[in-house]
Each structure stands twice: as structure tokens, then as C-alpha cells.
N, C-alpha and C. Protein backbone atom coordinates (compact mmCIF):
# COMPACT_ATOMS: atom_id res chain seq x y z
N UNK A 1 19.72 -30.75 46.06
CA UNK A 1 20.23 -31.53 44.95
C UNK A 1 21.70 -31.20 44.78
N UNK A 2 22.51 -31.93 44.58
CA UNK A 2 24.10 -32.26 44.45
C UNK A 2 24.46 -31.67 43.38
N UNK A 3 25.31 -31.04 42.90
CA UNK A 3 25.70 -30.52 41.74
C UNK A 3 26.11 -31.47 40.47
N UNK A 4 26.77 -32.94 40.39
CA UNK A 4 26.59 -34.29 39.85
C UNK A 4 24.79 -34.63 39.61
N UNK A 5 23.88 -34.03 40.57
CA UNK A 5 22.72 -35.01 39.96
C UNK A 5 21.77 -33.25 39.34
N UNK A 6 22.37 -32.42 39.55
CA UNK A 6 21.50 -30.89 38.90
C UNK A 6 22.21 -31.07 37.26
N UNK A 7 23.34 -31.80 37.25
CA UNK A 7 24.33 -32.21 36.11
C UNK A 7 23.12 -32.79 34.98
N UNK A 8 23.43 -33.42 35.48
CA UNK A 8 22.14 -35.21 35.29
C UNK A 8 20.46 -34.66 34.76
N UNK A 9 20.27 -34.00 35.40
CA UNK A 9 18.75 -33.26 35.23
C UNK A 9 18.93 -32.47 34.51
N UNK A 10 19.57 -30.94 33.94
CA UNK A 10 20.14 -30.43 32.92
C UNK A 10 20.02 -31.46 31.66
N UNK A 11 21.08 -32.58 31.84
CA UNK A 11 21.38 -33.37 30.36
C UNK A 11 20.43 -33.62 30.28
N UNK A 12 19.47 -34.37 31.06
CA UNK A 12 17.99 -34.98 30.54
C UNK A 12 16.93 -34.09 30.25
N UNK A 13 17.01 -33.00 30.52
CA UNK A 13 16.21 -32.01 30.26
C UNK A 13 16.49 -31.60 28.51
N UNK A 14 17.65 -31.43 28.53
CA UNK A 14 18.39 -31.46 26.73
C UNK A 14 17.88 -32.48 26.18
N UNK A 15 17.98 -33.51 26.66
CA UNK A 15 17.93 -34.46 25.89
C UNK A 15 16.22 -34.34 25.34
N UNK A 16 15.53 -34.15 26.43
CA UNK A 16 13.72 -34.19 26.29
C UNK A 16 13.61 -33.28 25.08
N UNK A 17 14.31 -32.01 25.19
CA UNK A 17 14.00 -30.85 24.40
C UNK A 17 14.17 -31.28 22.78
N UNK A 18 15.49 -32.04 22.47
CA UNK A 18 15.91 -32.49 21.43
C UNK A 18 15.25 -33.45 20.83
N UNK A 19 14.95 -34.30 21.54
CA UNK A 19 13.96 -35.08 20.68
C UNK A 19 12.42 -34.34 20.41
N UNK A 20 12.15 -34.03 21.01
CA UNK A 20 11.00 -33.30 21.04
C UNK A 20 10.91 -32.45 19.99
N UNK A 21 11.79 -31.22 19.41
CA UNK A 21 11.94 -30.81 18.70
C UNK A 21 12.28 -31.92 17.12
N UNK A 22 13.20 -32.45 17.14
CA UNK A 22 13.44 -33.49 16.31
C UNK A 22 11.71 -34.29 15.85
N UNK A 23 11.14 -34.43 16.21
CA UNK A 23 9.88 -35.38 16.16
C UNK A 23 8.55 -34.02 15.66
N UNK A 24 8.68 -32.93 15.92
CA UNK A 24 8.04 -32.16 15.07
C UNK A 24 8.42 -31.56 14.02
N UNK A 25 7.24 -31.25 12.83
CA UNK A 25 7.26 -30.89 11.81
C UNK A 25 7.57 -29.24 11.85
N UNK A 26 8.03 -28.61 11.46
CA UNK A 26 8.40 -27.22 11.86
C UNK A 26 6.93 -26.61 10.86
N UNK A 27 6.77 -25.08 11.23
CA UNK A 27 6.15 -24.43 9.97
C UNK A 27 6.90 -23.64 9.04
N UNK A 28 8.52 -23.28 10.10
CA UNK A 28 9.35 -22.12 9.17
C UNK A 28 10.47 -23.35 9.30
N UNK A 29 10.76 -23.31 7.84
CA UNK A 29 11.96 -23.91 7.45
C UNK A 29 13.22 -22.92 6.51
N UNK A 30 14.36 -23.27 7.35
CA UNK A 30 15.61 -22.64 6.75
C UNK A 30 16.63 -23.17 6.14
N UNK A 31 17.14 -22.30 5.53
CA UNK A 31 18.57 -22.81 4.94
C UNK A 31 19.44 -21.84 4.10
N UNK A 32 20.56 -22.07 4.09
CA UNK A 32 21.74 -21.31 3.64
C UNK A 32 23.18 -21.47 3.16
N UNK A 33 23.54 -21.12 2.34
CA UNK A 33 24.74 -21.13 2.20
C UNK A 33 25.35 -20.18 1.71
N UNK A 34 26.48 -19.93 1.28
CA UNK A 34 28.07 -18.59 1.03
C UNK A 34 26.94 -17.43 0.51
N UNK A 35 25.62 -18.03 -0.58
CA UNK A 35 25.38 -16.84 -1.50
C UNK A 35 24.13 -16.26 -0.54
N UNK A 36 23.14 -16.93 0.50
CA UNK A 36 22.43 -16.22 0.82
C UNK A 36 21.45 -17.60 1.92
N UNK A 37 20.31 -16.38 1.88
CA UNK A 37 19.83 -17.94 2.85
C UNK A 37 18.05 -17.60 2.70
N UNK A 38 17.62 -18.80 2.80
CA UNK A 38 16.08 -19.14 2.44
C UNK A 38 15.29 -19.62 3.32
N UNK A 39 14.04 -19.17 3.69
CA UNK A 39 13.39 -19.27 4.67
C UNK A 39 11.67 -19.14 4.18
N UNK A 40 11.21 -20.58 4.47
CA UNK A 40 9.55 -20.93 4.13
C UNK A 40 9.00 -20.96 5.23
N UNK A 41 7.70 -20.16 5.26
CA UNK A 41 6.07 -19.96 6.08
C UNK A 41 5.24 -21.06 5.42
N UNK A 42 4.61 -22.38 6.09
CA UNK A 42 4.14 -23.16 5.64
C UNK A 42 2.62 -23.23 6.36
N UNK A 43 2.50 -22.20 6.87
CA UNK A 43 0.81 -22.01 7.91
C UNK A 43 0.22 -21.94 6.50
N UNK A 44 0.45 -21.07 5.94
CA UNK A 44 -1.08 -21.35 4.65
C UNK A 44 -0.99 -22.25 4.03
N UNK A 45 0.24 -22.80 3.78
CA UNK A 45 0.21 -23.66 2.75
C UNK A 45 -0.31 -25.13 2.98
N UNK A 46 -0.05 -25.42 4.22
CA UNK A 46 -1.11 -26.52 5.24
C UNK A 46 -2.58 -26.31 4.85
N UNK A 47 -3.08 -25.28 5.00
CA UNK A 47 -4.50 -25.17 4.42
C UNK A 47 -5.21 -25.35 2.88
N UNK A 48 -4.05 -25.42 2.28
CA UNK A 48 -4.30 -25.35 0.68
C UNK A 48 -4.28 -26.79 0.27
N UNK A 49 -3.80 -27.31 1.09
CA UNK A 49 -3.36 -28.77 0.19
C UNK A 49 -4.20 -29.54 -0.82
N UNK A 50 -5.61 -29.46 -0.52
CA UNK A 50 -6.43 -29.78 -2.02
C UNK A 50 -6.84 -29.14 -3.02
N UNK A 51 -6.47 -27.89 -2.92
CA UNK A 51 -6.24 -27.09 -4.32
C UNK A 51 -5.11 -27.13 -5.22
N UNK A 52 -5.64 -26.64 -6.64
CA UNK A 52 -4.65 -27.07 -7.41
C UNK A 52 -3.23 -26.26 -7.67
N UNK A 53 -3.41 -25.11 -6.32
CA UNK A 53 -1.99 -24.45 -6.69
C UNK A 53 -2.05 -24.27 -5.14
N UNK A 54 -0.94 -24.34 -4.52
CA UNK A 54 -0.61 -23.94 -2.93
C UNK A 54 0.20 -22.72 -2.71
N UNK A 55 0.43 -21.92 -1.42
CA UNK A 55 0.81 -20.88 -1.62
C UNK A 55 1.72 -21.44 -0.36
N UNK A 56 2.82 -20.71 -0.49
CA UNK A 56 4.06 -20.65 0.31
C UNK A 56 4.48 -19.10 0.62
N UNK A 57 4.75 -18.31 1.69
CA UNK A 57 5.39 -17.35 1.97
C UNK A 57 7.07 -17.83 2.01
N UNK A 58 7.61 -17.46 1.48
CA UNK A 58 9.10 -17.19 0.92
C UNK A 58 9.71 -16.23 1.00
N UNK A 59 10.90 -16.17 1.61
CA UNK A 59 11.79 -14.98 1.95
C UNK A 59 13.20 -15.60 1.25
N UNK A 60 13.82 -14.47 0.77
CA UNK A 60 15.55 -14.83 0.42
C UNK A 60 16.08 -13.46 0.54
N UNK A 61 17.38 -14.01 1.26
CA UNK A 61 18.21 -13.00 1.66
C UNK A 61 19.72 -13.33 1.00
N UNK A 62 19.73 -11.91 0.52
CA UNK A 62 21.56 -12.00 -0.28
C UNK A 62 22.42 -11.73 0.09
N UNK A 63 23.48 -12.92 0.39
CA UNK A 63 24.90 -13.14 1.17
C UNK A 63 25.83 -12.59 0.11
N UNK A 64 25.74 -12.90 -1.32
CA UNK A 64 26.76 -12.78 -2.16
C UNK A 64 27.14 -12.09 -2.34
N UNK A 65 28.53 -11.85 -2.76
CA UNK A 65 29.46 -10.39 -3.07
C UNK A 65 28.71 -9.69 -3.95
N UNK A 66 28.04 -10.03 -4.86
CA UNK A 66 27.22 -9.19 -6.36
C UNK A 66 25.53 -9.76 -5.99
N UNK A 67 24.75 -8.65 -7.19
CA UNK A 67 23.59 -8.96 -6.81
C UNK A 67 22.80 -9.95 -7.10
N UNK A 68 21.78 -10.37 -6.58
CA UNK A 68 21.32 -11.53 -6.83
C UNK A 68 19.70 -10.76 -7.70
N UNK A 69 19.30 -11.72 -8.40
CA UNK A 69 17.93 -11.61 -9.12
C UNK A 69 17.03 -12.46 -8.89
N UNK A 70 15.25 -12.63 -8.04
CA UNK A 70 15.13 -13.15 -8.07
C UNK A 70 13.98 -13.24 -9.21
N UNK A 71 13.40 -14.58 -9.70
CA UNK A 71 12.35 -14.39 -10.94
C UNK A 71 11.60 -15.70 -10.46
N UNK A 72 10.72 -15.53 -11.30
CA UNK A 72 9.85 -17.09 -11.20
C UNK A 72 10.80 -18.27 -11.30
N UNK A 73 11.70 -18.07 -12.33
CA UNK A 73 11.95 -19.39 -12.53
C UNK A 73 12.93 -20.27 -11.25
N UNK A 74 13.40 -19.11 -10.19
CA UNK A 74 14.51 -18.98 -8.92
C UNK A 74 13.61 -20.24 -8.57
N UNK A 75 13.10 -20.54 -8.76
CA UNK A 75 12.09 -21.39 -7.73
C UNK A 75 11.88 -22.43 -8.50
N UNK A 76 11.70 -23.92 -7.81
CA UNK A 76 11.52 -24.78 -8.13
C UNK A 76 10.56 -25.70 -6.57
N UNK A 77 9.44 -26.62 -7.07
CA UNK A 77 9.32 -27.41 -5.92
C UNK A 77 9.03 -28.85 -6.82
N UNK A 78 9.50 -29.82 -5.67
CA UNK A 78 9.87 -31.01 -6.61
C UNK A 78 9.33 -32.01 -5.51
N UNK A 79 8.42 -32.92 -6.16
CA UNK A 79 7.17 -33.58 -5.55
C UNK A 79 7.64 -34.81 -5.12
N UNK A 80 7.48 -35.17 -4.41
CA UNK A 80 7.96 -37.16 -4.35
C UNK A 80 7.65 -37.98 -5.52
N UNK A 81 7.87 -38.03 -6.42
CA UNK A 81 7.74 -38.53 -7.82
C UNK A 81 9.11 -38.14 -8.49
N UNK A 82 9.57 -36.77 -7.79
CA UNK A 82 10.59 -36.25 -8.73
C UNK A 82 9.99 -35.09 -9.74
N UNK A 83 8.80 -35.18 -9.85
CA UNK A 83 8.74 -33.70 -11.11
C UNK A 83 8.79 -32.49 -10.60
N UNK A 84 9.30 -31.77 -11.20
CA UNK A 84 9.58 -30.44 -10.59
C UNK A 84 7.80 -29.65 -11.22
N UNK A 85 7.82 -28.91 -10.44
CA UNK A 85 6.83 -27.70 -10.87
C UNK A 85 7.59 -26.32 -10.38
N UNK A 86 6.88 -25.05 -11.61
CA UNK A 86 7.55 -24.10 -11.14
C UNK A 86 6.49 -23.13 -10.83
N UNK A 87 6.95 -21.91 -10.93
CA UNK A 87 6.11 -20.43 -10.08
C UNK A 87 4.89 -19.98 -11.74
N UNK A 88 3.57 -20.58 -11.45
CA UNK A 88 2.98 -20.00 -12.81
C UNK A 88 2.74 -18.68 -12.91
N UNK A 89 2.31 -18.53 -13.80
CA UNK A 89 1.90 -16.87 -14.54
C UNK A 89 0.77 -16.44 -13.64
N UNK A 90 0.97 -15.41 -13.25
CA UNK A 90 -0.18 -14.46 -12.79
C UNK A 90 -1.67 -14.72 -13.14
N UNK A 91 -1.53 -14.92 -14.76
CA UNK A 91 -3.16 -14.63 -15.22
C UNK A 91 -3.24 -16.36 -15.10
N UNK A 92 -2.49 -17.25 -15.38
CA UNK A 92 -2.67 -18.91 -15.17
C UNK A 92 -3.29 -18.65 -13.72
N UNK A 93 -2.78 -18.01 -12.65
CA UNK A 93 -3.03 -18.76 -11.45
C UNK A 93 -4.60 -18.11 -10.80
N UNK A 94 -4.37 -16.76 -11.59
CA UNK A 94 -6.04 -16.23 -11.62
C UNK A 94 -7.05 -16.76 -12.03
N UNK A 95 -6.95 -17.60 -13.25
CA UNK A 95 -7.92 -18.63 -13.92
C UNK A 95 -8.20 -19.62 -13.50
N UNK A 96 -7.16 -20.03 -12.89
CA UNK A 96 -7.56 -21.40 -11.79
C UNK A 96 -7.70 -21.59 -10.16
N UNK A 97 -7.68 -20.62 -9.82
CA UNK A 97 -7.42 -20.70 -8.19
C UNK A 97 -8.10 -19.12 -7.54
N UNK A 98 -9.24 -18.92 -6.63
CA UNK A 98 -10.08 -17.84 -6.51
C UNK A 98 -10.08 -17.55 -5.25
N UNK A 99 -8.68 -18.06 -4.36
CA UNK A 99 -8.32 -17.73 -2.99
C UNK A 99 -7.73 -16.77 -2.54
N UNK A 100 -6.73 -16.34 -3.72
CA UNK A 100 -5.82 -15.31 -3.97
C UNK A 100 -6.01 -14.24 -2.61
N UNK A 101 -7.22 -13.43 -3.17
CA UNK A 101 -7.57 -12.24 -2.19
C UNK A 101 -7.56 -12.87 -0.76
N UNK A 102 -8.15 -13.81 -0.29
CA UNK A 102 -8.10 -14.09 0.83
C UNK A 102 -6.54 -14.90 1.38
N UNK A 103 -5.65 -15.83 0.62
CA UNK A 103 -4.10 -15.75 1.29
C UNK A 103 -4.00 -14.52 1.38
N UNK A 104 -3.38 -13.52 0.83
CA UNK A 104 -2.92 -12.48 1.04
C UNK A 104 -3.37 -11.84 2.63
N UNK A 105 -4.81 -11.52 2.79
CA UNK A 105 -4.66 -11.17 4.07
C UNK A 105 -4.76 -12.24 5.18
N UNK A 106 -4.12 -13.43 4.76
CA UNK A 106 -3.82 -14.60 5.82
C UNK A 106 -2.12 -14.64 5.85
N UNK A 107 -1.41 -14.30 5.48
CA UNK A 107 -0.31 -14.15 4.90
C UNK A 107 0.38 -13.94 6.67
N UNK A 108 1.40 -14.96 6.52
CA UNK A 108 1.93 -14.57 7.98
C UNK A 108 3.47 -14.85 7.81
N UNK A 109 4.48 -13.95 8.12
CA UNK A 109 5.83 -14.03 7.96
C UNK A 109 6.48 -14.25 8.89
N UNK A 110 5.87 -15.17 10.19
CA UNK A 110 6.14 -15.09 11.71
C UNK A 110 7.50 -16.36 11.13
N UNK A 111 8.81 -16.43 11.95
CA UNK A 111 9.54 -17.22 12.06
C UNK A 111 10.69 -16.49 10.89
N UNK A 112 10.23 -15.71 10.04
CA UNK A 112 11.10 -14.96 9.05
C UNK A 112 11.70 -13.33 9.50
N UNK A 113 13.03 -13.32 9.13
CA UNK A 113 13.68 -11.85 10.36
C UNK A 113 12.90 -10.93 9.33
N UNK A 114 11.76 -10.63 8.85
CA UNK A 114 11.29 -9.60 8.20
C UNK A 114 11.47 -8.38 8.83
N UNK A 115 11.28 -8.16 9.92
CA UNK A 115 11.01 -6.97 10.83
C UNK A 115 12.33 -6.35 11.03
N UNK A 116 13.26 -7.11 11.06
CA UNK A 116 15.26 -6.85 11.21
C UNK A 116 15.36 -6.22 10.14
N UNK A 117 14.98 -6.86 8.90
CA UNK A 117 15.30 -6.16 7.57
C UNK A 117 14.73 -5.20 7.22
N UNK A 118 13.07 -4.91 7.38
CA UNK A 118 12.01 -3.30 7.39
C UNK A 118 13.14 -2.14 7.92
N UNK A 119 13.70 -2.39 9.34
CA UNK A 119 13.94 -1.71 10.26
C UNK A 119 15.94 -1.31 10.00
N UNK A 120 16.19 -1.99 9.18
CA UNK A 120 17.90 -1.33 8.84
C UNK A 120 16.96 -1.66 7.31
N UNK A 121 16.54 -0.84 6.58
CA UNK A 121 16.27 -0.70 5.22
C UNK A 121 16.95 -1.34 4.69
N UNK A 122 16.69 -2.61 4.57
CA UNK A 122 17.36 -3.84 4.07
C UNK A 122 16.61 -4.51 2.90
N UNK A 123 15.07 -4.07 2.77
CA UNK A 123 14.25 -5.19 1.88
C UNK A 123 14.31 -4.40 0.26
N UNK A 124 13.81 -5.16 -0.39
CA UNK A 124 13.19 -4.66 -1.95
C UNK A 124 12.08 -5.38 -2.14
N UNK A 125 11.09 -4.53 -2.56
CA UNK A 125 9.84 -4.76 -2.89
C UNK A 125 10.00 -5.81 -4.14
N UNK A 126 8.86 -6.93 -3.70
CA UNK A 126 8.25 -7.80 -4.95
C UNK A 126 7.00 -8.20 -4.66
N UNK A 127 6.10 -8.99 -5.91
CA UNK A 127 4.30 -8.88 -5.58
C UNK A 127 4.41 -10.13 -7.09
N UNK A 128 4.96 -11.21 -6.69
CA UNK A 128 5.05 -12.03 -7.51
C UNK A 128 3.44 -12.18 -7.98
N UNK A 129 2.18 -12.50 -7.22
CA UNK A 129 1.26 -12.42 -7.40
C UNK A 129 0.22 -11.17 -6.41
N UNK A 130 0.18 -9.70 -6.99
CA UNK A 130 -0.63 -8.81 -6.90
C UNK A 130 -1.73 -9.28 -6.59
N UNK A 131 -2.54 -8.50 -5.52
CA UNK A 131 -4.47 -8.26 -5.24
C UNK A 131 -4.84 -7.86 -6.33
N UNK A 132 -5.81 -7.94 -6.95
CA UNK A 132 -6.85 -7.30 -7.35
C UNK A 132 -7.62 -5.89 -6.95
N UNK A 133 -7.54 -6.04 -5.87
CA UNK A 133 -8.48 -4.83 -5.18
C UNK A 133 -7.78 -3.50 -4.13
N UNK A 134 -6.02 -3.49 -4.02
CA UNK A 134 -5.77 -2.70 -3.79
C UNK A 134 -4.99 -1.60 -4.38
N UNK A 135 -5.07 -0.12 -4.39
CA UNK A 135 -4.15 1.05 -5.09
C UNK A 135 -2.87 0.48 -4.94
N UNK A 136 -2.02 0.28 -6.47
CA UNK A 136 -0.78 -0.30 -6.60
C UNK A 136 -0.49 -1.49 -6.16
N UNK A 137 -1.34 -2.09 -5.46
CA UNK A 137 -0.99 -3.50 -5.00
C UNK A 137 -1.18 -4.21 -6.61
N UNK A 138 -1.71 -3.73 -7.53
CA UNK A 138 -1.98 -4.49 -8.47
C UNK A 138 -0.92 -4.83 -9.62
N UNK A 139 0.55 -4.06 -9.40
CA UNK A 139 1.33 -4.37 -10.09
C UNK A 139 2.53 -5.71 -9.82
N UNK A 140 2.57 -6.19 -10.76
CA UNK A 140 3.32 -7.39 -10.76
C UNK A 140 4.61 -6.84 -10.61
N UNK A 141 5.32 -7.39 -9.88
CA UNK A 141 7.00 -7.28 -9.52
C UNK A 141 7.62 -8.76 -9.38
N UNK A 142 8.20 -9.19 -10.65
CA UNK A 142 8.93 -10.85 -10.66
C UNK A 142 9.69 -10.71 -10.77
N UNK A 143 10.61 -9.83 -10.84
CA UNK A 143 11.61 -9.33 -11.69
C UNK A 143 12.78 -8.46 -10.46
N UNK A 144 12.95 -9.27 -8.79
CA UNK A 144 13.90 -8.46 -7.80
C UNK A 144 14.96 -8.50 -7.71
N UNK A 145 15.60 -7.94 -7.84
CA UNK A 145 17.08 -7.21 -8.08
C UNK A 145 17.82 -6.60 -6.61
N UNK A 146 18.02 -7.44 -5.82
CA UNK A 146 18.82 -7.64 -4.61
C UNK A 146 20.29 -7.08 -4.13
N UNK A 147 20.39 -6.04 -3.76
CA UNK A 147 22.10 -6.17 -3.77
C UNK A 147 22.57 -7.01 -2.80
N UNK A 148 23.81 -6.74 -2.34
CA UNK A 148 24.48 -7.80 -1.57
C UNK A 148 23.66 -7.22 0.55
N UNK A 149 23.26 -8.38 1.11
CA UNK A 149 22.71 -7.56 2.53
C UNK A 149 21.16 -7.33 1.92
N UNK A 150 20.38 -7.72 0.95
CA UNK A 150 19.31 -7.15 0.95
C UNK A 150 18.33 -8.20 0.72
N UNK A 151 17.23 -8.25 1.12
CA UNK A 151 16.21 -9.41 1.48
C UNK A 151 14.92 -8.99 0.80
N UNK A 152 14.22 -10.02 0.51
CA UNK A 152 12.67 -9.58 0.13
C UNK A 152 11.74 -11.16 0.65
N UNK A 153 10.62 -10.40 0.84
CA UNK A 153 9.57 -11.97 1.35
C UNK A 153 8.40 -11.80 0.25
N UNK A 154 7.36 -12.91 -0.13
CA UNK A 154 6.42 -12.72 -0.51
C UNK A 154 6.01 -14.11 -0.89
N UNK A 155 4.88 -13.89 -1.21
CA UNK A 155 3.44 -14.95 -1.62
C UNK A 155 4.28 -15.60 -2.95
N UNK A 156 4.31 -16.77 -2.84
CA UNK A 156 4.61 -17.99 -3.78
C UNK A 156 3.87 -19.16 -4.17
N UNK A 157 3.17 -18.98 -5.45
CA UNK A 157 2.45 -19.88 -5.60
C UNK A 157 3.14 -21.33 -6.49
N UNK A 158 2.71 -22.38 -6.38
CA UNK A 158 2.87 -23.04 -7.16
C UNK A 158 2.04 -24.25 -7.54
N UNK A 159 1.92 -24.83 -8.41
CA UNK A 159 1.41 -25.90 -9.11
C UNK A 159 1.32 -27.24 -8.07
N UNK A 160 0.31 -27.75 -7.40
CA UNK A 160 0.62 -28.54 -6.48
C UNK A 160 1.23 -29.74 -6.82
N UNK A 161 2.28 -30.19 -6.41
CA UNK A 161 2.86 -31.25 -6.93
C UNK A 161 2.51 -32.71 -6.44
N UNK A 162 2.55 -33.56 -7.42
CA UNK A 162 2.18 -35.35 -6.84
C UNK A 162 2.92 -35.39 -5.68
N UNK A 163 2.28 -36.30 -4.59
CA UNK A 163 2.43 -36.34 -3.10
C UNK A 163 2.36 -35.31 -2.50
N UNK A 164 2.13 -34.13 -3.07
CA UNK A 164 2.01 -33.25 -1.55
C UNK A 164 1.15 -33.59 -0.51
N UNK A 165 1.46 -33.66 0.82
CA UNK A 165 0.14 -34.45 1.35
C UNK A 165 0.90 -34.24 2.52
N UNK A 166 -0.01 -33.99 4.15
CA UNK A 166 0.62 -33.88 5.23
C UNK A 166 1.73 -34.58 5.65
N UNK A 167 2.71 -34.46 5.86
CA UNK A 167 4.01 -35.12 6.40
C UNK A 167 4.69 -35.78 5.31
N UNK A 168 4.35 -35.95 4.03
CA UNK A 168 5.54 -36.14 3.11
C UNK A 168 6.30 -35.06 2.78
N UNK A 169 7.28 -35.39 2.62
CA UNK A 169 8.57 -34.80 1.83
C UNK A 169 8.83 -34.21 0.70
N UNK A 170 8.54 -33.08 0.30
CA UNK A 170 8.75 -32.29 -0.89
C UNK A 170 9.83 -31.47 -1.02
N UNK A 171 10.84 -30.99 -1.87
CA UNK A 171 11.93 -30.50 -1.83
C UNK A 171 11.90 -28.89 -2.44
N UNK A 172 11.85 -27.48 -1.82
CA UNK A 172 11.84 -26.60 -2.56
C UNK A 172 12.97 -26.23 -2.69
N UNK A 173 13.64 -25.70 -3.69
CA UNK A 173 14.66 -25.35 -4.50
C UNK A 173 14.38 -23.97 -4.88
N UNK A 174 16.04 -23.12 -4.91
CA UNK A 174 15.80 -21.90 -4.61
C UNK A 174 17.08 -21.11 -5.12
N UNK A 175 17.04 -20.67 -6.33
CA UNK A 175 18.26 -20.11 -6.95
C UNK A 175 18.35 -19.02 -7.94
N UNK A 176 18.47 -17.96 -7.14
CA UNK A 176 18.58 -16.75 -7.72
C UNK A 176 19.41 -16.61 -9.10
N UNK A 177 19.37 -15.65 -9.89
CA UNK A 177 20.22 -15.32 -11.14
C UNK A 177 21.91 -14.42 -10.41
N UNK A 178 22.96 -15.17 -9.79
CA UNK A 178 23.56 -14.25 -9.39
C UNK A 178 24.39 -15.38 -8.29
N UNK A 179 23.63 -16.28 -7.93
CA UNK A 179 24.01 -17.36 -7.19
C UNK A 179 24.94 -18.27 -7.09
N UNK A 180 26.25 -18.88 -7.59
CA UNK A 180 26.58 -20.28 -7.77
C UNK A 180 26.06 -21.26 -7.45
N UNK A 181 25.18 -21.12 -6.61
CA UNK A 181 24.78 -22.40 -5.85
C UNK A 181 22.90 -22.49 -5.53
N UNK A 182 22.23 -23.37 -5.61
CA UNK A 182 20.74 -23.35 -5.08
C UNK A 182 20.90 -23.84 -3.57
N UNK A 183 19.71 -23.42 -2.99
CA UNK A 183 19.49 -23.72 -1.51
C UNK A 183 18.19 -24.90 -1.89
N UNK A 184 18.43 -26.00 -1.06
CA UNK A 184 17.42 -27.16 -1.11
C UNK A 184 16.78 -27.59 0.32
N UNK A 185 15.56 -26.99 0.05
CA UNK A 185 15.08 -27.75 1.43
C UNK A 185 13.88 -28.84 1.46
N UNK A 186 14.27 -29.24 2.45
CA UNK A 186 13.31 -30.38 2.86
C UNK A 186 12.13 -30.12 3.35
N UNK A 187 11.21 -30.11 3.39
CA UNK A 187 9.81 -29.69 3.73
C UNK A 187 8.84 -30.81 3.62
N UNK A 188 8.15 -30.70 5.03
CA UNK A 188 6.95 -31.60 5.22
C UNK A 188 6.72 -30.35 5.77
N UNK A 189 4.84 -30.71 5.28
CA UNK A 189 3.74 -29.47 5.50
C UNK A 189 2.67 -30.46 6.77
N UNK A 190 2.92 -29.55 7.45
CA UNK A 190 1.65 -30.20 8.71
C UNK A 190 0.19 -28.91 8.96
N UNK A 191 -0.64 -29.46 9.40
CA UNK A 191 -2.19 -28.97 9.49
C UNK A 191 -1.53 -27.54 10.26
């Protein structure tokens, strides 16, 4: 093969890859800007979709010169209708939803640099929604306090919003106390 047609096979090979990629639904979705950057695990949350609260694994990492805070309210997801729903109360989401124990050990952070951040002591502990059944796992932590370089992941529940539904478009929103700016992403949830 000619170096003009290994040319040719290369580009079309790009080209296959790009669309290809383009035409699937991802499971880890990112995004970022100056203050930090946000990154969703959507494997469980594919499984939840007819319950009345879905769970999202969520990671945020802090770019900003000062620290960032994150809390329930950092969070927003906003349904194809437009209504926002936010992160409910612990004992709300215990009263209505009896999966809890089992996300947790389905819980997968694959596609998120978790392991980069464990490994240069980079994270801070949070447990937006605590087990039930393990020593100290049972305390609530909503309340993370980030310095600048420091990351945390965890279980995010929320209120399922009108249209959630395979391959539509839901927008999660993501803005720490410390931030100028929210991170907005686009998200379609596939099986």
C-alpha cells in the first residue's frame, strides 16, 4: 500500500471511529470549567428509571483558587419539561425508596479519575446518603468542604424528573458554594 492510499485508510478509519462514538450514548459524562470539573456514572442510574428517585454516582473536582462547598442544594437535575428537582433528605429518600442498601454495593466509579485522586491524597470524604448497616458508614456527610486540587465522588439521589426515560435529554447542573460559575451537562441515560 502507497503512502497517499495508507493516508486515505487512516482518515477513514477516523472518520468510522468518530461517528461511531458520536452515535453512542456514553455512561460517564464530563464537564468543566476555570472553577472545577464534573463527572456522572450513569450504569445505575439506567436501572432505576421506574422508581421514584434515581441514583447517579457524581464526582466534582476543585479547580478554583478558594474552596469550594459542596451541599445538596450544589445539585440540580432538570427534566424535559424544565422543572428542576433537587438532592432530597436522607430520611425523605428512606421512606420512599428501599434500594438504597443494594445501589451502594452496585456503585461503580469506572470512567471517574477516582483512583488518581485516592493515590496523591487528593479526596474528602462525603456519604450524602449513608447505609444503614455499616460501622460509621451511617453518618451523613452533605456538608464537603474542598480545597483548591481536591475531589470527592458519591451516591446522588434524586427525585425522578418528568421525561426521564432512555435516550432523552435531561440536564444536571452542578454548583458548588465557592464557584462563579455551574457546570451543565447534557445527559441521556441508556440500559
Amino acid at each position: 500500500m502507497g503512502h497517499p492510499a495508507r493516508f486515505l485508510g487512516l482518515v477513514l478509519l477516523a472518520a468510522c471511529c468518530a461517528l461511531a462514538t458520536e452515535e453512542r450514548d456514553p455512561i460517564v459524562v464530563n464537564g468543566e470549567n476555570a472553577c472545577g470539573q464534573v463527572w456522572v456514572n450513569l450504569s445505575l442510574t439506567g436501572l432505576r428509571l421506574d422508581e421514584t428517585y434515581v441514583p447517579m454516582v457524581i464526582a466534582v473536582y476543585n479547580r478554583a483558587k478558594g474552596q469550594a462547598t459542596v451541599t445538596r442544594d450544589s445539585f440540580r437535575l432538570i427534566g424535559a419539561d424544565g422543572r428542576e428537582v433537587h438532592v432530597p433528605g436522607v430520611k425523605e429518600l428512606r421512606q420512599a425508596y428501599d434500594k438504597l442498601t443494594m445501589d451502594r454495593r452496585m456503585v461503580s466509579t469506572a470512567g471517574i479519575p477516582f483512583g488518581t485522586w485516592l493515590r496523591r491524597s487528593r479526596t474528602v470524604p462525603s456519604n450524602f446518603f449513608p447505609g444503614m448497616g455499616s460501622s460509621g458508614g451511617g453518618t451523613t456527610i452533605d456538608h464537603v468542604s474542598m480545597p483548591p486540587m481536591f475531589g470527592m465522588v458519591d451516591l446522588v439521589y434524586f427525585e425522578r424528573p418528568k421525561g426521564l426515560a432512555l435516550g432523552q435529554p435531561v440536564v444536571l447542573e452542578v454548583k458548588p458554594e465557592g464557584w462563579e460559575e455551574s457546570i451543565r451537562l447534557q445527559i441521556r441515560v441508556k440500559p
